[in-house]
PDB file of N, CA and C in Angstrom:
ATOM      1  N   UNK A   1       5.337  11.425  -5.312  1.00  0.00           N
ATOM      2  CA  UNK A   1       6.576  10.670  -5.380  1.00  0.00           C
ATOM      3  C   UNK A   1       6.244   9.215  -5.650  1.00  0.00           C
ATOM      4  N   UNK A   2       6.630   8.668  -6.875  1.00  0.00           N
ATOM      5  CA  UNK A   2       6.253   7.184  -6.926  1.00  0.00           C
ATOM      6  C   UNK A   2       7.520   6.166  -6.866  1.00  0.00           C
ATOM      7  N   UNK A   3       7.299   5.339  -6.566  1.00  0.00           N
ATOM      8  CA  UNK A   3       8.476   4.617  -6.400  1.00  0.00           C
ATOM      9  C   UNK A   3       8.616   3.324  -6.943  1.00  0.00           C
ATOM     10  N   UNK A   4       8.038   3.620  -8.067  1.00  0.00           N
ATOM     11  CA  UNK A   4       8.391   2.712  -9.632  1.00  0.00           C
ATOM     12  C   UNK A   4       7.978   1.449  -9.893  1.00  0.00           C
ATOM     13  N   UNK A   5       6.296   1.293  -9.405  1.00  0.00           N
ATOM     14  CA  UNK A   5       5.344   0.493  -9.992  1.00  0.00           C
ATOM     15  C   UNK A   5       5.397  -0.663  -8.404  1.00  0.00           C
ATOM     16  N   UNK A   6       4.809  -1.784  -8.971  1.00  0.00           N
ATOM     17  CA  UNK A   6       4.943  -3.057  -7.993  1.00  0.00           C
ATOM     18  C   UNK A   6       6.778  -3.138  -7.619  1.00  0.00           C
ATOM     19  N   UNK A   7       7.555  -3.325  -8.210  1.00  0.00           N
ATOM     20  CA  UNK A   7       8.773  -3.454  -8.126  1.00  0.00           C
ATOM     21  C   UNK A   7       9.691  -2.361  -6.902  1.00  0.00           C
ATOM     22  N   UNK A   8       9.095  -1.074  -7.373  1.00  0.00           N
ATOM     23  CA  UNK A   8       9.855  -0.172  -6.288  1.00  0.00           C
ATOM     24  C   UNK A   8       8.811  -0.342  -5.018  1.00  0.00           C
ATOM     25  N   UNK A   9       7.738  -0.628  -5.223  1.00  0.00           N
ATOM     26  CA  UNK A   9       7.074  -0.618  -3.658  1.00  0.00           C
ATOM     27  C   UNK A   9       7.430  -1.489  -2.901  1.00  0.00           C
ATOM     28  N   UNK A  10       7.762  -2.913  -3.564  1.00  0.00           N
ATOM     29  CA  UNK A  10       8.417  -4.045  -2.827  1.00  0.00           C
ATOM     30  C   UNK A  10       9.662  -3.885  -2.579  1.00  0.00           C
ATOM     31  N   UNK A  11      10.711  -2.939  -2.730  1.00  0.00           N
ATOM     32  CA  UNK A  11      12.219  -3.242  -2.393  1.00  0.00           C
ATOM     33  C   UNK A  11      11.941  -2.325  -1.724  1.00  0.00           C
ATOM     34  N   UNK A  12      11.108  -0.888  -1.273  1.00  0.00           N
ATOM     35  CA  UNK A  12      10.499  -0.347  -0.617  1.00  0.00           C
ATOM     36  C   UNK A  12      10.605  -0.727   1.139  1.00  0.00           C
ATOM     37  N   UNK A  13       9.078  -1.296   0.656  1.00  0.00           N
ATOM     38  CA  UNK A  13       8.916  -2.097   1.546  1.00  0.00           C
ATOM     39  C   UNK A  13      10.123  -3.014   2.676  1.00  0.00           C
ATOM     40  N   UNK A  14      10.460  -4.049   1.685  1.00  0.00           N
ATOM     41  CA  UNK A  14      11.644  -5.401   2.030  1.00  0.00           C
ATOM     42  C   UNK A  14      12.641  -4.586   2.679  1.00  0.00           C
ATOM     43  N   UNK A  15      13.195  -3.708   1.683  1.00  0.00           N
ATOM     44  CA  UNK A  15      14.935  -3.288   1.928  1.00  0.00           C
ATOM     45  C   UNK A  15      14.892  -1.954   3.333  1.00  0.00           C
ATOM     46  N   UNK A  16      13.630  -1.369   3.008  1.00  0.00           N
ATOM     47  CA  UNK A  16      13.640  -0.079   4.062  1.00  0.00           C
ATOM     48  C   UNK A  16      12.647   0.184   5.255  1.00  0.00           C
ATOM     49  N   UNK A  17      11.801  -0.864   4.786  1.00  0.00           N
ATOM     50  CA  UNK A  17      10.778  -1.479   5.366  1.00  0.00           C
ATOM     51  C   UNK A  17       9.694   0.004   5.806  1.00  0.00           C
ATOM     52  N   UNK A  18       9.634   0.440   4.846  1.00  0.00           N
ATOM     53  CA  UNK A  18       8.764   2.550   4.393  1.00  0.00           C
ATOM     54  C   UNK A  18       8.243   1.950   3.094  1.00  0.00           C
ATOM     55  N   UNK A  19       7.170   2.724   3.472  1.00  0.00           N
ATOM     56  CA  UNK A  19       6.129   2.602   1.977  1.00  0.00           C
ATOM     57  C   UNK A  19       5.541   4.329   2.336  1.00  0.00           C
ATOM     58  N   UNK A  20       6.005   4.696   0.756  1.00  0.00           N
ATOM     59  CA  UNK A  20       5.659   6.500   1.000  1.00  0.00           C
ATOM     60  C   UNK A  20       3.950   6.725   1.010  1.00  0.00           C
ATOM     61  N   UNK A  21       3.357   7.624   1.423  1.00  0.00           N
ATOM     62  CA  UNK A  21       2.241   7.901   2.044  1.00  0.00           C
ATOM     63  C   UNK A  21       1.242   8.459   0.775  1.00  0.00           C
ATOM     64  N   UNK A  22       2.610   8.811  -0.408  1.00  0.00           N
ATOM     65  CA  UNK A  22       2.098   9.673  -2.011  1.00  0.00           C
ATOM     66  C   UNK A  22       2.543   8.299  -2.686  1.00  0.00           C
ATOM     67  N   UNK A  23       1.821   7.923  -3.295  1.00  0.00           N
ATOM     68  CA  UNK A  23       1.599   6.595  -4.110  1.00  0.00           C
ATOM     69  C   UNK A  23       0.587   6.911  -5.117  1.00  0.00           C
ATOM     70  N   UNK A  24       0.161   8.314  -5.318  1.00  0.00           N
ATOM     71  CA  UNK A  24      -0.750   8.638  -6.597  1.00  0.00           C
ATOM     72  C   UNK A  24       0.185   8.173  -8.203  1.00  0.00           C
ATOM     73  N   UNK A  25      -1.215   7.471  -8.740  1.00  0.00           N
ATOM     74  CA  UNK A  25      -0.786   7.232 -10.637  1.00  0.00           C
ATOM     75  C   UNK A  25       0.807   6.970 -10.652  1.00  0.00           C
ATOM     76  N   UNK A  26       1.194   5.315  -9.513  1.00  0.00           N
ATOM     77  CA  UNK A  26       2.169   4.910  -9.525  1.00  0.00           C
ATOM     78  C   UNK A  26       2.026   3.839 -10.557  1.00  0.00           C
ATOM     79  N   UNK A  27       0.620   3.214 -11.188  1.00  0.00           N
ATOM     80  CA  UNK A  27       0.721   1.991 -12.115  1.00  0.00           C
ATOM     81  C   UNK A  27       0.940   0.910 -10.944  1.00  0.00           C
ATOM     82  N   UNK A  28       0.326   0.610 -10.233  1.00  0.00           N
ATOM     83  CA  UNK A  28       0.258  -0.274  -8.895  1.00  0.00           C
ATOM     84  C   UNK A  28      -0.675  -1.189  -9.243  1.00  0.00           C
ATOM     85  N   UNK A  29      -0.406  -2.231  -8.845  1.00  0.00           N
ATOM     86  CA  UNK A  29      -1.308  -3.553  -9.428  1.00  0.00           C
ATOM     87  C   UNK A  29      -1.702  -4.325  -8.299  1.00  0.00           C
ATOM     88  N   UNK A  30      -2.597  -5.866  -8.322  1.00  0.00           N
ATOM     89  CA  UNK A  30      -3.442  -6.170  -7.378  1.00  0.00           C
ATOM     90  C   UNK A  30      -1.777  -6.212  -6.510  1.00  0.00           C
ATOM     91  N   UNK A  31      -1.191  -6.945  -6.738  1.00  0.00           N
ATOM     92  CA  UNK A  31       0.589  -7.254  -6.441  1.00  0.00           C
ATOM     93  C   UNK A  31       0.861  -6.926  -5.723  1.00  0.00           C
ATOM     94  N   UNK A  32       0.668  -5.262  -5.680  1.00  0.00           N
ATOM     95  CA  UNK A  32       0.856  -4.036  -5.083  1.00  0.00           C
ATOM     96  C   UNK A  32       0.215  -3.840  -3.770  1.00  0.00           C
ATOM     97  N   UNK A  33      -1.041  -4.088  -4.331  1.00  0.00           N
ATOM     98  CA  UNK A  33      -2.176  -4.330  -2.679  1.00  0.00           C
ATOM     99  C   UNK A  33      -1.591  -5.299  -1.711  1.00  0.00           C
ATOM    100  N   UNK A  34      -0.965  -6.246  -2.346  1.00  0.00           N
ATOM    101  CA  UNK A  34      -0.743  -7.719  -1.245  1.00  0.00           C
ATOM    102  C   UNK A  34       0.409  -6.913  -0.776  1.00  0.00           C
ATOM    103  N   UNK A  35       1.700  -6.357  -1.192  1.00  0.00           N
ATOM    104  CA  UNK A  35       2.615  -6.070  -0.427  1.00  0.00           C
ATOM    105  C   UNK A  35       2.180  -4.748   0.676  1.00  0.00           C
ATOM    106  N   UNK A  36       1.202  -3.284   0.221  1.00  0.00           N
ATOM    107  CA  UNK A  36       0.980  -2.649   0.891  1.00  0.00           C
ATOM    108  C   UNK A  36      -0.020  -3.630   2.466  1.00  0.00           C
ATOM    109  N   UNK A  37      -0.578  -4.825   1.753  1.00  0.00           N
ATOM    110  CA  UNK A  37      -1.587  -4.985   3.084  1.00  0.00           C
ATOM    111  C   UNK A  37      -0.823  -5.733   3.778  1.00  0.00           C
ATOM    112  N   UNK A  38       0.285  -6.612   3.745  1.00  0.00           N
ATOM    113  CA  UNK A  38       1.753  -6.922   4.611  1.00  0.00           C
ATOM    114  C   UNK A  38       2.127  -5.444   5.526  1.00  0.00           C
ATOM    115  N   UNK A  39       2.247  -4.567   4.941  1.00  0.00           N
ATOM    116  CA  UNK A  39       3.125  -3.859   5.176  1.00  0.00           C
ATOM    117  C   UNK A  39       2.272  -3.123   6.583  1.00  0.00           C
ATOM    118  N   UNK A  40       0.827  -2.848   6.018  1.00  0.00           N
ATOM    119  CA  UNK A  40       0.041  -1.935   6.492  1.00  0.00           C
ATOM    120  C   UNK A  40      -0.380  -2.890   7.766  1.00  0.00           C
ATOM    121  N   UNK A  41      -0.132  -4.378   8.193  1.00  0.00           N
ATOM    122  CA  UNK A  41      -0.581  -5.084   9.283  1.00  0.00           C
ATOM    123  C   UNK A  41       0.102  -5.613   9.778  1.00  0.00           C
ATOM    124  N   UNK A  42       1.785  -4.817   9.564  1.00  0.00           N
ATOM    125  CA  UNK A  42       2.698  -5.400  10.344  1.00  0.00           C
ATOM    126  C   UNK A  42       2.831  -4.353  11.964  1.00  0.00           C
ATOM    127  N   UNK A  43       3.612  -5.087  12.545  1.00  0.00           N
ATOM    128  CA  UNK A  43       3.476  -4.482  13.840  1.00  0.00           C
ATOM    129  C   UNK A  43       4.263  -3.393  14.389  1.00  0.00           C
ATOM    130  N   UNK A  44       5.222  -2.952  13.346  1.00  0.00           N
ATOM    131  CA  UNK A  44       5.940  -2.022  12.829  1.00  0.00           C
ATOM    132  C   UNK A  44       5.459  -0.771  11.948  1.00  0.00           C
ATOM    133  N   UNK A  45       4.031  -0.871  11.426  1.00  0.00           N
ATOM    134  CA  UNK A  45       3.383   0.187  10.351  1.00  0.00           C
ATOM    135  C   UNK A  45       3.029   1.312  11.244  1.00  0.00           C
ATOM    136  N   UNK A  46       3.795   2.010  11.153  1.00  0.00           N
ATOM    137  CA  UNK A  46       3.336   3.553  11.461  1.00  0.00           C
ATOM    138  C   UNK A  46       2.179   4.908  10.286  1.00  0.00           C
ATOM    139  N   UNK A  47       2.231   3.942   9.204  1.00  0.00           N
ATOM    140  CA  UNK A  47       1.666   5.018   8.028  1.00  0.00           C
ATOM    141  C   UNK A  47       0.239   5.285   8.886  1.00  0.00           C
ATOM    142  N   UNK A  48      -0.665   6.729   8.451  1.00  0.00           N
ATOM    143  CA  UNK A  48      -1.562   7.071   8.706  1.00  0.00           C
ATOM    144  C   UNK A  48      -2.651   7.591   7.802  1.00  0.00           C
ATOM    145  N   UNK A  49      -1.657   7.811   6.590  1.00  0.00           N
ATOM    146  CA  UNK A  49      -2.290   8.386   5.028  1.00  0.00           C
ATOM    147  C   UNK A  49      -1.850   7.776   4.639  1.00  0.00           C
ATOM    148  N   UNK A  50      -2.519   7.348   2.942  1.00  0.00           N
ATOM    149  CA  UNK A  50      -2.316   7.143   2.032  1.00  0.00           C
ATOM    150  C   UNK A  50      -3.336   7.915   0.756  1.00  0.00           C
ATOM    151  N   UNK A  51      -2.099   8.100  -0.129  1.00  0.00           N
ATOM    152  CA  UNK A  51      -2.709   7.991  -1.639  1.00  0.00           C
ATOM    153  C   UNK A  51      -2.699   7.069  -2.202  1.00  0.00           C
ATOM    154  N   UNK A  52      -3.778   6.283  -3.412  1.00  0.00           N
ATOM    155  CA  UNK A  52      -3.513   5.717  -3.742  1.00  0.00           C
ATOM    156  C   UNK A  52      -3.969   5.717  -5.286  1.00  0.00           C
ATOM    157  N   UNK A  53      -5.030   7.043  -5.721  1.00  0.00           N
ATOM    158  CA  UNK A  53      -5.716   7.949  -6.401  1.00  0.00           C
ATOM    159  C   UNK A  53      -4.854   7.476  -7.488  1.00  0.00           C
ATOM    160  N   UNK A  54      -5.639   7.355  -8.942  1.00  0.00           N
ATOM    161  CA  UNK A  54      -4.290   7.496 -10.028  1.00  0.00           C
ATOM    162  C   UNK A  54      -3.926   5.883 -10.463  1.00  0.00           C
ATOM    163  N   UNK A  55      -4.192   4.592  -9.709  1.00  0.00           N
ATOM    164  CA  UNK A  55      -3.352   3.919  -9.921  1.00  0.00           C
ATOM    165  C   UNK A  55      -4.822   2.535 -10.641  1.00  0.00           C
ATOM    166  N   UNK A  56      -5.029   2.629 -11.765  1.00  0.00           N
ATOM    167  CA  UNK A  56      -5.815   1.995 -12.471  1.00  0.00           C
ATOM    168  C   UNK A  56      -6.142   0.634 -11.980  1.00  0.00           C
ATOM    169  N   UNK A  57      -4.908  -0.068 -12.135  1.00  0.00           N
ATOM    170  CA  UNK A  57      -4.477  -1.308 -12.121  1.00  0.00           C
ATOM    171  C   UNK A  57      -4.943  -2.440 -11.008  1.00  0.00           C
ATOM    172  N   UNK A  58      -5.270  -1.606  -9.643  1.00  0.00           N
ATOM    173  CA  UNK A  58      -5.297  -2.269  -8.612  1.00  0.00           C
ATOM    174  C   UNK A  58      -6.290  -3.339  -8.492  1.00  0.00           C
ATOM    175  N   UNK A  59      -7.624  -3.038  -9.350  1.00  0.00           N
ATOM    176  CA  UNK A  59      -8.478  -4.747  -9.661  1.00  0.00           C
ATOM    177  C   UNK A  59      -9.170  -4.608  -8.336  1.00  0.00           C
ATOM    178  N   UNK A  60     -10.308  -5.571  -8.408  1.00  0.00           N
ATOM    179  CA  UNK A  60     -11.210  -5.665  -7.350  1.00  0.00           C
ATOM    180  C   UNK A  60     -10.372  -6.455  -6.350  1.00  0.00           C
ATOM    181  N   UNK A  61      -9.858  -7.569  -6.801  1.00  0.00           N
ATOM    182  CA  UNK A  61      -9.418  -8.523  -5.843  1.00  0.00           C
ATOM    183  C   UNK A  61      -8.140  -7.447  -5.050  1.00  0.00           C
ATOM    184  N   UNK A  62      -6.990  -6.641  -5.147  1.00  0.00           N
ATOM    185  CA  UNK A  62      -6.371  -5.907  -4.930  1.00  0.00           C
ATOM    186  C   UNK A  62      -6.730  -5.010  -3.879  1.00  0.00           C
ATOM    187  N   UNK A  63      -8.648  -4.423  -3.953  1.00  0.00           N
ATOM    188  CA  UNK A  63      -8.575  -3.563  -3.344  1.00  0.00           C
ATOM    189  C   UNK A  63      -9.527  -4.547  -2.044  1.00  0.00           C
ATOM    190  N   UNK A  64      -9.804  -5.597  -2.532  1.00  0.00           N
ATOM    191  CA  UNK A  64     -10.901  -6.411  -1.282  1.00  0.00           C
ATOM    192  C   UNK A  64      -9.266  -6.897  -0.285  1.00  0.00           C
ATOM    193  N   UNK A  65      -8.020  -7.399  -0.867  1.00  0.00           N
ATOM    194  CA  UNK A  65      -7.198  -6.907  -0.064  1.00  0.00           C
ATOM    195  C   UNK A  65      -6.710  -6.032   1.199  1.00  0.00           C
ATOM    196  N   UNK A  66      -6.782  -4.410   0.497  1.00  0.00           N
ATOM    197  CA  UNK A  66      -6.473  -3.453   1.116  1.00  0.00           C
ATOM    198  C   UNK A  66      -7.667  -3.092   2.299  1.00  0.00           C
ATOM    199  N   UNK A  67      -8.804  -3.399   1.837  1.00  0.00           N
ATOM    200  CA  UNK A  67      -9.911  -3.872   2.704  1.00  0.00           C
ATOM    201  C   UNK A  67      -9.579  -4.192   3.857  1.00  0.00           C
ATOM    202  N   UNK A  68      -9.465  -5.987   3.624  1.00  0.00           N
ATOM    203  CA  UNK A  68      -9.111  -6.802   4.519  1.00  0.00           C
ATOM    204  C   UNK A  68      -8.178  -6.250   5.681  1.00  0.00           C
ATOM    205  N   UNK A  69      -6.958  -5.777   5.182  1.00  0.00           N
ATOM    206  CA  UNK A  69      -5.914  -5.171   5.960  1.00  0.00           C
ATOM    207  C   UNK A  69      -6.621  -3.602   7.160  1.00  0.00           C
ATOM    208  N   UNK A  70      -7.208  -2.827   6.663  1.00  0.00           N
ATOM    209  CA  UNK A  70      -7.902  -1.652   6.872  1.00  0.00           C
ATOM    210  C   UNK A  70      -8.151  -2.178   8.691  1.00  0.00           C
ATOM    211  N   UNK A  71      -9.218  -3.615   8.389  1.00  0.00           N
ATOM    212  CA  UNK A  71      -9.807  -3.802   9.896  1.00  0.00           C
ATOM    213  C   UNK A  71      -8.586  -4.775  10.628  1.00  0.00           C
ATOM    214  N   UNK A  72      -7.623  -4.756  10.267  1.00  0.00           N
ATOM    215  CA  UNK A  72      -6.503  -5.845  11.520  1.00  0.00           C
ATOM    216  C   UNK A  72      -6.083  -4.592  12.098  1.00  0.00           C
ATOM    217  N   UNK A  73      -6.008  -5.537  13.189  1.00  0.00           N
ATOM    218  CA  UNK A  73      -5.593  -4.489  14.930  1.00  0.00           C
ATOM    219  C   UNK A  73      -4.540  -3.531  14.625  1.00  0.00           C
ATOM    220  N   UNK A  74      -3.451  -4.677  13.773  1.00  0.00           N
ATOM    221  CA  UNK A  74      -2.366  -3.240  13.798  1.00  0.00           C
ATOM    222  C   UNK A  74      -2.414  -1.935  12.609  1.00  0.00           C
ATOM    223  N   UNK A  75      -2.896  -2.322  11.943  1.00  0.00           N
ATOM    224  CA  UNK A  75      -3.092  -0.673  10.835  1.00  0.00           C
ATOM    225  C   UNK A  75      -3.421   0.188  11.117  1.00  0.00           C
ATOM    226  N   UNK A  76      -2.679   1.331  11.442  1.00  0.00           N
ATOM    227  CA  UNK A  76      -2.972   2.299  11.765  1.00  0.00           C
ATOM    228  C   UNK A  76      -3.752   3.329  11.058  1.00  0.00           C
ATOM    229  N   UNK A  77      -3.622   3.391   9.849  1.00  0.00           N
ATOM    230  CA  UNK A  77      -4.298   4.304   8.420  1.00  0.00           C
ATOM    231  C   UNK A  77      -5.670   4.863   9.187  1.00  0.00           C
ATOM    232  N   UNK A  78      -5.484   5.801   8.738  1.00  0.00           N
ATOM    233  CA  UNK A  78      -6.910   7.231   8.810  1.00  0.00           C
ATOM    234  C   UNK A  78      -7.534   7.898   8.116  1.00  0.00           C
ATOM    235  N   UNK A  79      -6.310   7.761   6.739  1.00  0.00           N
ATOM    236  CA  UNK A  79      -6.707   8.529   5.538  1.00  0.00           C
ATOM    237  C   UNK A  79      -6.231   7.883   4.205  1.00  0.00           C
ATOM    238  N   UNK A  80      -7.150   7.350   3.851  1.00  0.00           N
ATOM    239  CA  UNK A  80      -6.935   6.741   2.397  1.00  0.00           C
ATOM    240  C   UNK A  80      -7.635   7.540   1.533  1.00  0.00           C
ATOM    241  N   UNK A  81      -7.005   8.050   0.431  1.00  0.00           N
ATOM    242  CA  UNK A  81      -7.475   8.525  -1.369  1.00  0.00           C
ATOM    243  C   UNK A  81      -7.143   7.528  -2.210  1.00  0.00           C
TER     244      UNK A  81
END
C-alpha cells in the first residue's frame, strides 16, 4: 500500500499522524526519511515494522537519517526491510 510518494507520507503523517508499515517501491526520497524519522521519534510512534524495500530515491543522507532515529529512546521499530 503506498501512499503517494513524499507528499502522501507527509499528510500521512501531519493529518492522521499513521505512517503505514508497507511503504515498499513508494518513490520515497531523502524528504521522506526526515518526515518518517519525526514520526518514528515521536512519543506517540507505535510502528514496529517497516518496509521500505523498493524505494530508490532515499540517498545516503536519507538513510544516515533513518539511522539516527533507529537509536532515540522513543522508536519503537524491530523490523526494518
Amino acid at each position: 500500500m503506498c501512499v503517494g510518494g513524499d507528499r502522501g507520507l507527509m499528510i500521512n503523517i501531519q493529518m492522521y499522524h499513521d505512517v503505514s508499515p508497507r511503504l515498499y517501491d513508494c518513490n520515497l526520497t531523502e524528504k521522506s526519511c526526515s518526515y518518517l524519522a519525526s514520526a518514528l521519534t515521536s512519543h506517540s510512534s507505535s510502528l514496529t515494522q517497516l518496509n521500505l524495500g523498493g524505494n530508490k530515491l532515499l540517498g545516503d543522507s536519507g538513510v544516515e537519517l533513518l539511522c539516527s532515529a533507529l537509536s532515540h529512546q522513543n522508536c519503537k521499530l524491530e523490523e526494518l526491510q
